[in-house]
Protein backbone atom coordinates (compact mmCIF):
# COMPACT_ATOMS: atom_id res chain seq x y z
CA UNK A 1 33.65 -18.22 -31.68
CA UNK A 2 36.22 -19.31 -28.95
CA UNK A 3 37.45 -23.09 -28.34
CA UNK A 4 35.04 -24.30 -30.90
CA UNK A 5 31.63 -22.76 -29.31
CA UNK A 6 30.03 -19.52 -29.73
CA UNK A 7 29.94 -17.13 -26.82
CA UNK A 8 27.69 -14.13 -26.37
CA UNK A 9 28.68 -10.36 -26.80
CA UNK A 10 26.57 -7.27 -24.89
CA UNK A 11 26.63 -4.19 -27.26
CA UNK A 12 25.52 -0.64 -25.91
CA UNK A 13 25.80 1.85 -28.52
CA UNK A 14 25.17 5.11 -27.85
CA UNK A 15 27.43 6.96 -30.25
CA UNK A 16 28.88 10.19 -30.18
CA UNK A 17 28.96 13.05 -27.49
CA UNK A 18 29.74 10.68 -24.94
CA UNK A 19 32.57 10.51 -22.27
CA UNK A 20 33.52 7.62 -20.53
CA UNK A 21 35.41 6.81 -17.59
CA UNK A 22 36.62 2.83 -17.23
CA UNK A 23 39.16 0.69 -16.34
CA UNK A 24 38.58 -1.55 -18.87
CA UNK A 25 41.47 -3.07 -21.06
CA UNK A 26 40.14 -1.60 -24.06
CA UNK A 27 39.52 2.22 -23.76
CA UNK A 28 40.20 2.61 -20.11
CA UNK A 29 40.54 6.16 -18.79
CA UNK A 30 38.74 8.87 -19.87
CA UNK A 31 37.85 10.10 -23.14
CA UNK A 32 35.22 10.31 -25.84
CA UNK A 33 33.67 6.80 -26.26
CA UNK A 34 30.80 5.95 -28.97
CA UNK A 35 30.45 1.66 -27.72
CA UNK A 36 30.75 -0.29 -24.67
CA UNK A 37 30.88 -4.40 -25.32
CA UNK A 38 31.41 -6.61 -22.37
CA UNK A 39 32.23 -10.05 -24.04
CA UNK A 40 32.33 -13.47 -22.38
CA UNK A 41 35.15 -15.77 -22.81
CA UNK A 42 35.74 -19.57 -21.73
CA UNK A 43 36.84 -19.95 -18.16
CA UNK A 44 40.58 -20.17 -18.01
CA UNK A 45 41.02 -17.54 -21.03
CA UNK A 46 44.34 -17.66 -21.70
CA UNK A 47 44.87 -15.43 -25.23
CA UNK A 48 47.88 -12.90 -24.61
CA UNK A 49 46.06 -10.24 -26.94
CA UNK A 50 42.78 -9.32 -25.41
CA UNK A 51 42.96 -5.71 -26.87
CA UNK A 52 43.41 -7.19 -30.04
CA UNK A 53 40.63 -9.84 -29.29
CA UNK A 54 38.06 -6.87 -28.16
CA UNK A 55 38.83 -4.81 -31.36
CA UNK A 56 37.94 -7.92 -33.49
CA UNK A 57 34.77 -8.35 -31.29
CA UNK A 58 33.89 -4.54 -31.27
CA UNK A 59 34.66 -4.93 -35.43
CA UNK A 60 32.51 -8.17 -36.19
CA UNK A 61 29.98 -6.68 -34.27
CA UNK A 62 29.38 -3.43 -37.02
CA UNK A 63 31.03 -0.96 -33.97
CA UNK A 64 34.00 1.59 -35.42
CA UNK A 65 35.31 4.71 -33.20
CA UNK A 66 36.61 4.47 -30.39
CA UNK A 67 34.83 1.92 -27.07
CA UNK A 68 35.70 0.32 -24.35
CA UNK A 69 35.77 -3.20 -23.71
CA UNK A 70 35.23 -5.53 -20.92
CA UNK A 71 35.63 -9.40 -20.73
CA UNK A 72 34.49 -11.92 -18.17
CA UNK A 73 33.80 -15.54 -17.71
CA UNK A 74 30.84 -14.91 -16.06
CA UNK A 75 27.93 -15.72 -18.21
CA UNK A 76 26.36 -12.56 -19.71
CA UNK A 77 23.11 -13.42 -20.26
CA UNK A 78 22.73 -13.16 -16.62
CA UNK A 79 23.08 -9.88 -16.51
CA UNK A 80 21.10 -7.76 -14.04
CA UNK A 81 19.76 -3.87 -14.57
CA UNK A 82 18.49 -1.50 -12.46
CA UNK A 83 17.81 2.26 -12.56
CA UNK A 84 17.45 5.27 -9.80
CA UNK A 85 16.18 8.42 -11.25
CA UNK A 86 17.75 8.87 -14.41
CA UNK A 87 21.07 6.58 -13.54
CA UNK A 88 21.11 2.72 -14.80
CA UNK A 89 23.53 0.33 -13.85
CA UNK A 90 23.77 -2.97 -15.41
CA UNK A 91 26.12 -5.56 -13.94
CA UNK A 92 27.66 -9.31 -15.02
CA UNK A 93 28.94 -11.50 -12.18
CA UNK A 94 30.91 -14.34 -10.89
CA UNK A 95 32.44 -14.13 -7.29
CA UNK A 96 33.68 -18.02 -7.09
CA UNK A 97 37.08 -16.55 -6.67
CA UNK A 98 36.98 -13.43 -4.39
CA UNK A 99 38.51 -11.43 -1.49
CA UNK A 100 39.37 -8.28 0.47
CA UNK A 101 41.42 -5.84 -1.82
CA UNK A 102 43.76 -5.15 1.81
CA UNK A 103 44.68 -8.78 1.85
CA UNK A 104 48.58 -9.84 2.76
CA UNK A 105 50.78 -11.05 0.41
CA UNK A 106 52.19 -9.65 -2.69
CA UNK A 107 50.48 -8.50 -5.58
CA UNK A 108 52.03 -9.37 -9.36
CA UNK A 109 52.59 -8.31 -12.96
CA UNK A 110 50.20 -10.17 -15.32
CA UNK A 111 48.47 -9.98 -18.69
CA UNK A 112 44.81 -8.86 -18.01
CA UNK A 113 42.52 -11.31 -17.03
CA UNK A 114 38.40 -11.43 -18.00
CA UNK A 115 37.22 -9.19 -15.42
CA UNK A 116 34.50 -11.27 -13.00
CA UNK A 117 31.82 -8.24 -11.50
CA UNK A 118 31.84 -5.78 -14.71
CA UNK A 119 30.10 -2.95 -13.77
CA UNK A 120 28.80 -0.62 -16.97
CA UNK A 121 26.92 2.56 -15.80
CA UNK A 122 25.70 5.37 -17.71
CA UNK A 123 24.56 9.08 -16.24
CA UNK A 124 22.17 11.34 -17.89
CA UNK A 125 23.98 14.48 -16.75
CA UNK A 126 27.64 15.78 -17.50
CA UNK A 127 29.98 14.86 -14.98
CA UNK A 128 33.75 17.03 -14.30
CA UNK A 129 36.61 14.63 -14.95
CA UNK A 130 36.98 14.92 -10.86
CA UNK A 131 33.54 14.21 -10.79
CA UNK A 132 33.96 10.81 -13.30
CA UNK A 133 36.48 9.51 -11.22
CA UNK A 134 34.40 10.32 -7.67
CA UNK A 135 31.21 8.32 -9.95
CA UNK A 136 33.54 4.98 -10.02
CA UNK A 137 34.29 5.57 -6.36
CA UNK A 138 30.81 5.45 -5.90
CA UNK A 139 29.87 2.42 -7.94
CA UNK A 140 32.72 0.75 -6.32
CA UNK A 141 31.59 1.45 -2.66
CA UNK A 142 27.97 0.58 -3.77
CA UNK A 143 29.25 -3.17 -5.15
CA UNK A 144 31.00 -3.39 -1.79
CA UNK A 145 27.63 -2.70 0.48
CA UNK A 146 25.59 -5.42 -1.99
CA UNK A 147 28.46 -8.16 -1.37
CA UNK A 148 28.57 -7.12 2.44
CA UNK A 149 25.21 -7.97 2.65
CA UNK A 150 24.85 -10.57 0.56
CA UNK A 151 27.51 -12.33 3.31
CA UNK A 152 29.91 -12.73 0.49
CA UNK A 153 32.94 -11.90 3.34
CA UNK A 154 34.64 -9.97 0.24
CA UNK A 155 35.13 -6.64 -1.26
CA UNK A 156 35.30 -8.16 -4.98
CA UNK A 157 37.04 -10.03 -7.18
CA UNK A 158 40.87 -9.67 -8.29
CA UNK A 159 39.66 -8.59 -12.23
CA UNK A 160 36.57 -7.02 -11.37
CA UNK A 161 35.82 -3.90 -13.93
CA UNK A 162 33.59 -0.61 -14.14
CA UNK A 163 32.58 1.87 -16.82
CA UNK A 164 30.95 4.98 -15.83
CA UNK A 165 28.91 6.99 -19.29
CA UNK A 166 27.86 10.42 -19.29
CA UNK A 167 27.32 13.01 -21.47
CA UNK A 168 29.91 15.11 -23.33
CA UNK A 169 29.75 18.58 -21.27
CA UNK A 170 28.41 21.48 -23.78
CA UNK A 171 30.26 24.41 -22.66
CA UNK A 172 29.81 24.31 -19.23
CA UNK A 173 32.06 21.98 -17.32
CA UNK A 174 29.58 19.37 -16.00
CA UNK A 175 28.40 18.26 -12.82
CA UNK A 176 31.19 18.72 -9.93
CA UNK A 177 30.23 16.20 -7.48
CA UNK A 178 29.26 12.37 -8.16
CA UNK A 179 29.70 10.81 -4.57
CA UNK A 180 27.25 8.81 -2.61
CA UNK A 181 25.67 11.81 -0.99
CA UNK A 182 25.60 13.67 -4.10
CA UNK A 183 22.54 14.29 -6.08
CA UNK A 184 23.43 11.79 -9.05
CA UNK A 185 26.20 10.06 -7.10
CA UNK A 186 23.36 8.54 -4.71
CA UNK A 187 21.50 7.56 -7.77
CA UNK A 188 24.46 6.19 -9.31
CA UNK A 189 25.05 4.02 -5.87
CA UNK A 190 21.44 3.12 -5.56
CA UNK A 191 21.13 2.09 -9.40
CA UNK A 192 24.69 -0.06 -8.85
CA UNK A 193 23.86 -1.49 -5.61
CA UNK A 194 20.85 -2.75 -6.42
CA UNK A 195 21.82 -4.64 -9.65
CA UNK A 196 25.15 -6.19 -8.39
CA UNK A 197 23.26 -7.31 -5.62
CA UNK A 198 20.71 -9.25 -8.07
CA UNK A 199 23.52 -9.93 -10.03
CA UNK A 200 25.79 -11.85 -6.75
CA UNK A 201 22.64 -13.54 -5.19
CA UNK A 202 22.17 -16.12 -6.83
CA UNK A 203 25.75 -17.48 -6.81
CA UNK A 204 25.66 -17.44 -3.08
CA UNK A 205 24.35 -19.90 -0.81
CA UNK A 206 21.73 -18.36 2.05
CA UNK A 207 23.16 -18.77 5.41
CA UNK A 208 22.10 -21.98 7.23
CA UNK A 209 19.38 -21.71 9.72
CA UNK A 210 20.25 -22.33 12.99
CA UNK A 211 17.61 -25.43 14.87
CA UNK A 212 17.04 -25.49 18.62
C-alpha cells in the first residue's frame, strides 16, 4: 500500500547458490543473493528511505537473506520476457523522460529515484566477477540497440537499473567472458534486446508516414 492504493510487487526467488551483480539500491554490487523484487511505486515517489521501503517489501512478501531490489513507476504488470538459449531477460519500462547518457550539463547528488527500464537477467552458467560486470555491459549495450531502433533518439533513462543472476561458481572460477560476442554474452544480449524492445514499443509512437 502506497498513497492509499495498492501497487504490485515482482518476486523471483531462486534461493541460495546464487551471485548477483546489480546496481540496484538494495543489494547492488556483487555478492550472494537468494531474491530479486522490482516494486512499483506512484509516479513522483518521493520517500527518502527506499532501502528501508524495499526491506519492508522484500519482508511482507515472506523473502529473508539477502536480495536486491529495484523500484520503478513504470507499471509492472507490463513486463516483457524473453529467452536465448539458456539466458532470460525480463524487463519493466517507461522512457517518457529519457536521453543520451553524454549529454551537457552537470550531473547532481540525489536520493535514488524508482529506476524507469529495470533490467533483471539471470544466466545458467557461472560467470568470473570480470565476467559479471562485462554481462551488464552487455545488457546495457543490448537496451541501447532496442531503443535505437525503436527511434527512441536515447540511450535510456536517468534511473534506469539492471541485475545480472548466475550461478555460485563450484570450485572452478566460472565463465571468463560475458560480452556480446561471447558464447553466453550474445545470449545474454539477444535475450535483453529482445524484451526491452517489447517492453519500449508500445510507449512509442511509429514514425509518421510520409504522403506524396
Amino acid at each position: 500500500m502506497e498513497q492509499g492504493r495498492e501497487w504490485p510487487l515482482l518476486v523471483w526467488a531462486p534461493g541460495p547458490g546464487v551471485r548477483m551483480v546489480s546496481s540496484a539500491v538494495l543489494g547492488g554490487g556483487i555478492g550472494e543473493r537468494r531474491w530479486v523484487v522490482n516494486a512499483q511505486v506512484p509516479p513522483g515517489y518521493a520517500r527518502l528511505d527506499p532501502v528501508a521501503h524495499l526491506r519492508e517489501l522484500a519482508s511482507g512478501a515472506g523473502l529473508d537473506g539477502a536480495g536486491v531490489g529495484l523500484m520503478t513507476a513504470a507499471s509492472v504488470a507490463d513486463r516483457r520476457h524473453a529467452a536465448d538459449g539458456g539466458a532470460e531477460a525480463l524487463v519493466t519500462a517507461g522512457i517518457g523522460v529519457r536521453g543520451w547518457a553524454a549529454a551537457p550539463g552537470a550531473g547532481g547528488v540525489a536520493v535514488p529515484r524508482p529506476g524507469t527500464i529495470n533490467i533483471i537477467v539471470s544466466l545458467p552458467v557461472p560467470l568470473t566477477d570480470a565476467a559479471l560486470v562485462n554481462a551488464v555491459a552487455t545488457a546495457t549495450e543490448a537496451k541501447v540497440q532496442a531503443l535505437v531502433e525503436l527511434g527512441a533518439d536515447a540511450s535510456g533513462t536517468p534511473t534506469d537499473a539492471v541485475c545480472v543472476a548466475a550461478p555460485t561458481p563450484d570450485g572452478g572460477a566460472g565463465e571468463p567472458f560475458a560480452g556480446p560476442r561471447s558464447l553466453w554474452g550474445a545470449r545474454l544480449a539477444r535475450a535483453v534486446h529482445a524484451a526491452t524492445r517489447a517492453a519500449c514499443a508500445e510507449h512509442l509512437a511509429p514514425p509518421p508516414v510520409a504522403h506524396r
